[in-house]
C-alpha atoms as a PDB file:
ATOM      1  CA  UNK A   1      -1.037 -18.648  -2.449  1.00  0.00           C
ATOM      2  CA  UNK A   2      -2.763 -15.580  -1.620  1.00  0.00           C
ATOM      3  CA  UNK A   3      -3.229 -14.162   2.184  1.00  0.00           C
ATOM      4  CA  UNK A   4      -4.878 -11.085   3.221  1.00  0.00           C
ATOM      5  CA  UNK A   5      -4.099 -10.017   6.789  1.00  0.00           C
ATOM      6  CA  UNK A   6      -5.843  -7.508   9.284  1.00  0.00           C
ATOM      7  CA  UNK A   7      -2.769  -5.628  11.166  1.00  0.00           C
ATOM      8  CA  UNK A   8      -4.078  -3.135  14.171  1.00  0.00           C
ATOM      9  CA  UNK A   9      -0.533  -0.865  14.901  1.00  0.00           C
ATOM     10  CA  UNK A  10      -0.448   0.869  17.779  1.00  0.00           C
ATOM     11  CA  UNK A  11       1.256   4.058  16.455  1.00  0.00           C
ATOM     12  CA  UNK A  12       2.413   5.099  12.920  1.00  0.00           C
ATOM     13  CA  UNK A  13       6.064   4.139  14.111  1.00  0.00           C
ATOM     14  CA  UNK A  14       4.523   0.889  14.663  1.00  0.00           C
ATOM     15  CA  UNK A  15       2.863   0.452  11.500  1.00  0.00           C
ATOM     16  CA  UNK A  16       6.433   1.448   9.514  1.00  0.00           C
ATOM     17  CA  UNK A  17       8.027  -0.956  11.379  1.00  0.00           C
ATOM     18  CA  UNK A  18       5.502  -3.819  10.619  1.00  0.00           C
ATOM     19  CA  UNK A  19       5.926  -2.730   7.064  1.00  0.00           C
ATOM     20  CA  UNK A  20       9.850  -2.548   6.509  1.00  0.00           C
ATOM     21  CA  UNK A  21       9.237  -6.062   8.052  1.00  0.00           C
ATOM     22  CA  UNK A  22       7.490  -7.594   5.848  1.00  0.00           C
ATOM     23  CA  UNK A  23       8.467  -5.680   2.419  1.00  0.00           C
ATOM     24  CA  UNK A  24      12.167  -6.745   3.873  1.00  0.00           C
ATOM     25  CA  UNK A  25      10.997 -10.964   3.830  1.00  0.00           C
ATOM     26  CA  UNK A  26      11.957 -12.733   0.866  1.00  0.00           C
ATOM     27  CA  UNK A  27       9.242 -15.122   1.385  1.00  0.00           C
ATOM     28  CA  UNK A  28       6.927 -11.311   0.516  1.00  0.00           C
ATOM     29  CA  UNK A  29       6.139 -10.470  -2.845  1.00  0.00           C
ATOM     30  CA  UNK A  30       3.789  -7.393  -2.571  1.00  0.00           C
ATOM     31  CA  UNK A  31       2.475  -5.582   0.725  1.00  0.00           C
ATOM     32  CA  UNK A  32      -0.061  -2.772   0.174  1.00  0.00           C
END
């Protein structure tokens, strides 16, 4: 299965933390 997702962070902080959440799912194989 692929999925491509549109993410609009508020702040860089918030965009970090929206990344070390999904790079930390197992269910996530590669987030660019």
């Amino acid at each position: 299965i692929g999925l491509t997702v549109t993410v609009r962070a508020q702040s860089r902080e918030h965009l970090d933390d929206i990344y070390r959440a999904l790079t930390g799912h197992p269910m996530v194989k590669v987030v660019l």
